[in-house]
C-alpha atoms as a PDB file:
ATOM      1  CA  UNK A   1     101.259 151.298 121.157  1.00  0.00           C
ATOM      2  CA  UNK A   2      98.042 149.614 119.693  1.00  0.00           C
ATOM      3  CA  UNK A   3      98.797 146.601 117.631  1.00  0.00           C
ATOM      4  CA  UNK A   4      96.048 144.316 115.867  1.00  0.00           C
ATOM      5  CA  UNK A   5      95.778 140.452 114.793  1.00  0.00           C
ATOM      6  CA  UNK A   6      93.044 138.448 112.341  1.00  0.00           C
ATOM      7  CA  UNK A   7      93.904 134.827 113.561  1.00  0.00           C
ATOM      8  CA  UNK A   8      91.946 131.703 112.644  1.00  0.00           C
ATOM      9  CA  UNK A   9      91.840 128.546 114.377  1.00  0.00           C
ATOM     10  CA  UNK A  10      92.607 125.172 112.866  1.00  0.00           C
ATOM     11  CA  UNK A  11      89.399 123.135 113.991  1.00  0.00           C
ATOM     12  CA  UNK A  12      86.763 122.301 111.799  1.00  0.00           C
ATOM     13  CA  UNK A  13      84.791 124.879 111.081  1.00  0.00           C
ATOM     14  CA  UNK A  14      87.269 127.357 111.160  1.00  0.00           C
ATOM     15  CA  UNK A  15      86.966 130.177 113.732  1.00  0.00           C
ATOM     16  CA  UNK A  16      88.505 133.858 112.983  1.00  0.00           C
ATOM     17  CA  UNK A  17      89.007 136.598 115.350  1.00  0.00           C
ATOM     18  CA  UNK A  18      90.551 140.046 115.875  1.00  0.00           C
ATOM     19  CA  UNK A  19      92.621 140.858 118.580  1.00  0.00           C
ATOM     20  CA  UNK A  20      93.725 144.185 119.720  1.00  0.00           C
ATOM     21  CA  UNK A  21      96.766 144.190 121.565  1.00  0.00           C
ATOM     22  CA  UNK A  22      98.668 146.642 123.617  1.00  0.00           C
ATOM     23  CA  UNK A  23     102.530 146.711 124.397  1.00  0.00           C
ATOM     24  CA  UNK A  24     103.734 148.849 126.851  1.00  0.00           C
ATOM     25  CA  UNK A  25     107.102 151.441 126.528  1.00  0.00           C
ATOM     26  CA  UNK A  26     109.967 149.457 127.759  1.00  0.00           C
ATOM     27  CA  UNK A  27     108.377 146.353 127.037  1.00  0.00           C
ATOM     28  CA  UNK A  28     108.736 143.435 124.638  1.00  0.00           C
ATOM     29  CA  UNK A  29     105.234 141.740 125.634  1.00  0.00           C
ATOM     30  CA  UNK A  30     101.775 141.915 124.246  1.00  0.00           C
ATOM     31  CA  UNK A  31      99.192 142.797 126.880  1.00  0.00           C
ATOM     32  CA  UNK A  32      95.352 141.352 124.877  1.00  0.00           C
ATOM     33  CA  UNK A  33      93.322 143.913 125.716  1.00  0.00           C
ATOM     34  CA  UNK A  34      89.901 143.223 123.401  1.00  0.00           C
ATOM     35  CA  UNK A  35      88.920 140.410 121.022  1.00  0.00           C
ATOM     36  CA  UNK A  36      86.269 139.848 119.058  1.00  0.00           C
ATOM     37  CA  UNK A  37      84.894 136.906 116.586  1.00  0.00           C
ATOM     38  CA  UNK A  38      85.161 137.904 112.735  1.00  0.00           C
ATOM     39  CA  UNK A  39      81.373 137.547 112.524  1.00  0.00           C
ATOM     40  CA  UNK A  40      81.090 140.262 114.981  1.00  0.00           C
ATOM     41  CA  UNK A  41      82.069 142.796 112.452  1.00  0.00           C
ATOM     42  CA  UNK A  42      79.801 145.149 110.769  1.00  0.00           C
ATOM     43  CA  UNK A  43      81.853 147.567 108.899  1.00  0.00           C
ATOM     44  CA  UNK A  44      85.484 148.543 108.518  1.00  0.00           C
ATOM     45  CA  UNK A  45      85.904 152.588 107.989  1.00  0.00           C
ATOM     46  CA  UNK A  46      88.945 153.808 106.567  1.00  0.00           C
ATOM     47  CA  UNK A  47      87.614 157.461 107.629  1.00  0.00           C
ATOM     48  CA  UNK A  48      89.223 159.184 104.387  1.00  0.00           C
ATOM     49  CA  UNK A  49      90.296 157.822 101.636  1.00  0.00           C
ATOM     50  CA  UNK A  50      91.710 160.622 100.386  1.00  0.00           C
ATOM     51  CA  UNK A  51      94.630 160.682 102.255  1.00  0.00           C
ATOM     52  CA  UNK A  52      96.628 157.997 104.336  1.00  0.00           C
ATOM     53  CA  UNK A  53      96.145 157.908 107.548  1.00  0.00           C
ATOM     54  CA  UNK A  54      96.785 155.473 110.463  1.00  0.00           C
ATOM     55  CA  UNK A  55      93.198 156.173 111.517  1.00  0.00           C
ATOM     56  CA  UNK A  56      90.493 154.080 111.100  1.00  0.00           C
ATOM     57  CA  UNK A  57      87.463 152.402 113.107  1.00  0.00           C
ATOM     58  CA  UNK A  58      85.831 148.783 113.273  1.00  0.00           C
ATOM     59  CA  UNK A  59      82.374 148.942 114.108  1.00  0.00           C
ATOM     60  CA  UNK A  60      81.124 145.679 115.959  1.00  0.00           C
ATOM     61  CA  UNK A  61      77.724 143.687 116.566  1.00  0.00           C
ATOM     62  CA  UNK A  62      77.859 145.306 119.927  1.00  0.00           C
ATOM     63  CA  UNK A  63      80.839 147.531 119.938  1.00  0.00           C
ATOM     64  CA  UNK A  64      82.466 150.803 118.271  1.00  0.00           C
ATOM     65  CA  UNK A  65      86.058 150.625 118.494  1.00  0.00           C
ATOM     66  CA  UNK A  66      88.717 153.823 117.040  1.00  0.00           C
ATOM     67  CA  UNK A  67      91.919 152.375 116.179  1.00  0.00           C
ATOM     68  CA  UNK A  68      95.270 153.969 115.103  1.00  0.00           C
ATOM     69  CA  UNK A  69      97.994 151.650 113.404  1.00  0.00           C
ATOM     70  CA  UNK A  70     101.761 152.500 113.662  1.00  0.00           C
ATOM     71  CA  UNK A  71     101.498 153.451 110.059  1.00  0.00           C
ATOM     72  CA  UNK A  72      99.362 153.648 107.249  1.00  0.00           C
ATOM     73  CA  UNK A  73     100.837 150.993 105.307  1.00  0.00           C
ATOM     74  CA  UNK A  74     100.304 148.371 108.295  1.00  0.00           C
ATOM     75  CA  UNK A  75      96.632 149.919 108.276  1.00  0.00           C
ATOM     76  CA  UNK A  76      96.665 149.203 104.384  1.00  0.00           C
ATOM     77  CA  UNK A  77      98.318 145.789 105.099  1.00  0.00           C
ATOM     78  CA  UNK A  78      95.562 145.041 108.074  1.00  0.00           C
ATOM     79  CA  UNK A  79      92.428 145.700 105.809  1.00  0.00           C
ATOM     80  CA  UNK A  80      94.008 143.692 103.103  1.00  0.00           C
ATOM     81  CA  UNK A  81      94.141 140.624 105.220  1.00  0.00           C
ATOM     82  CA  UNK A  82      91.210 141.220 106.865  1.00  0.00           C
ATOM     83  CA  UNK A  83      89.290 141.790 103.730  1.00  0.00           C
ATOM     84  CA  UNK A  84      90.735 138.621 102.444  1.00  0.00           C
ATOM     85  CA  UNK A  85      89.787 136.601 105.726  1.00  0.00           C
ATOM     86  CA  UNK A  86      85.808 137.806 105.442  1.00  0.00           C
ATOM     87  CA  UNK A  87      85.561 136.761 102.169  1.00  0.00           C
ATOM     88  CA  UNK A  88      87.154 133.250 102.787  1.00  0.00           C
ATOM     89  CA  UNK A  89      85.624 132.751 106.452  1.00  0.00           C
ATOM     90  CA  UNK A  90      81.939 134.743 106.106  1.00  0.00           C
ATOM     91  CA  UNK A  91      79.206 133.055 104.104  1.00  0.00           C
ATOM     92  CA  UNK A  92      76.659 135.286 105.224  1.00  0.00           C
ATOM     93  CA  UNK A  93      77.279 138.331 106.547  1.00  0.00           C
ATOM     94  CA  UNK A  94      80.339 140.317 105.725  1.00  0.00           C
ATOM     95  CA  UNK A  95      81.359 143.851 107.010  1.00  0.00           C
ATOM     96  CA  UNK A  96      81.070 146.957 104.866  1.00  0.00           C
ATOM     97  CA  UNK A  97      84.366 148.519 103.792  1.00  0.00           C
ATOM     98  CA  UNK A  98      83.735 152.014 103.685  1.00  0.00           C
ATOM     99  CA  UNK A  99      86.016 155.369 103.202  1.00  0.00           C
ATOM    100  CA  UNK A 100      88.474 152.973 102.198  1.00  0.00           C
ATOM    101  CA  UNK A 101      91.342 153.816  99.420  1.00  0.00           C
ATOM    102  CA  UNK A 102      90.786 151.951  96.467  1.00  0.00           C
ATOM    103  CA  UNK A 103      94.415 149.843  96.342  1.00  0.00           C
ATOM    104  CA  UNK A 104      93.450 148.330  99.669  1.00  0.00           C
ATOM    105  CA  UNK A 105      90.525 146.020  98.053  1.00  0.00           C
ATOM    106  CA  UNK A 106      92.416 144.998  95.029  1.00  0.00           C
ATOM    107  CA  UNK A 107      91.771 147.913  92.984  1.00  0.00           C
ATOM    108  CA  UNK A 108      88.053 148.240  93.468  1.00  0.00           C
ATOM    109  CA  UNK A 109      86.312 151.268  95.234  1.00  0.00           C
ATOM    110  CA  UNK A 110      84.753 151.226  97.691  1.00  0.00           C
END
């Protein structure tokens, strides 16, 4: 089980990173397994956003990454916060949302 985070730090300026996590079966822990700054980030895919899936892939500065989210509401819930979070944090670069169902960005397509 695969779980995912967008935290940002306190200090001045503000840092933001996501976090992929991994618990184990017949554990309660959290076991970090990747993390990477929010201005890593090139583009978010939902893959189709025809359909909902828990499917979808973060493509990084330096990195490709395939992700699957317990369900597709949480990945809904994840690129809601995360789209929020790149337009607060990001001045200059922000990700591409692509493949991405339109209720996830507040209505618009993308």
């Amino acid at each position: 089980f695969f779980s995912f985070t967008c935290s940002v730090t306190n200090k001045k300026p503000a840092q933001a990173s996501i976090t992929k996590v991994k618990q184990f079966e017949g554990s309660t822990s959290f076991v970090r397994r990747t993390q990477w700054m929010l201005e890593q980030l090139r583009q978010v895919n939902g893959i189709d956003p025809n359909r909902d899936s828990p499917e979808f892939d973060l493509l990084f500065e330096n990195a490709f990454d395939q992700w699957v989210a317990s369900t597709a509401s949480e990945k809904c819930t994840f690129f809601q916060v995360l789209h929020h979070t790149c337009q607060r944090y990001l001045t200059d670069k922000k990700p591409e949302f692509i493949n991405c169902q339109s209720k996830i960005m507040g209505g618009k397509s993308v």
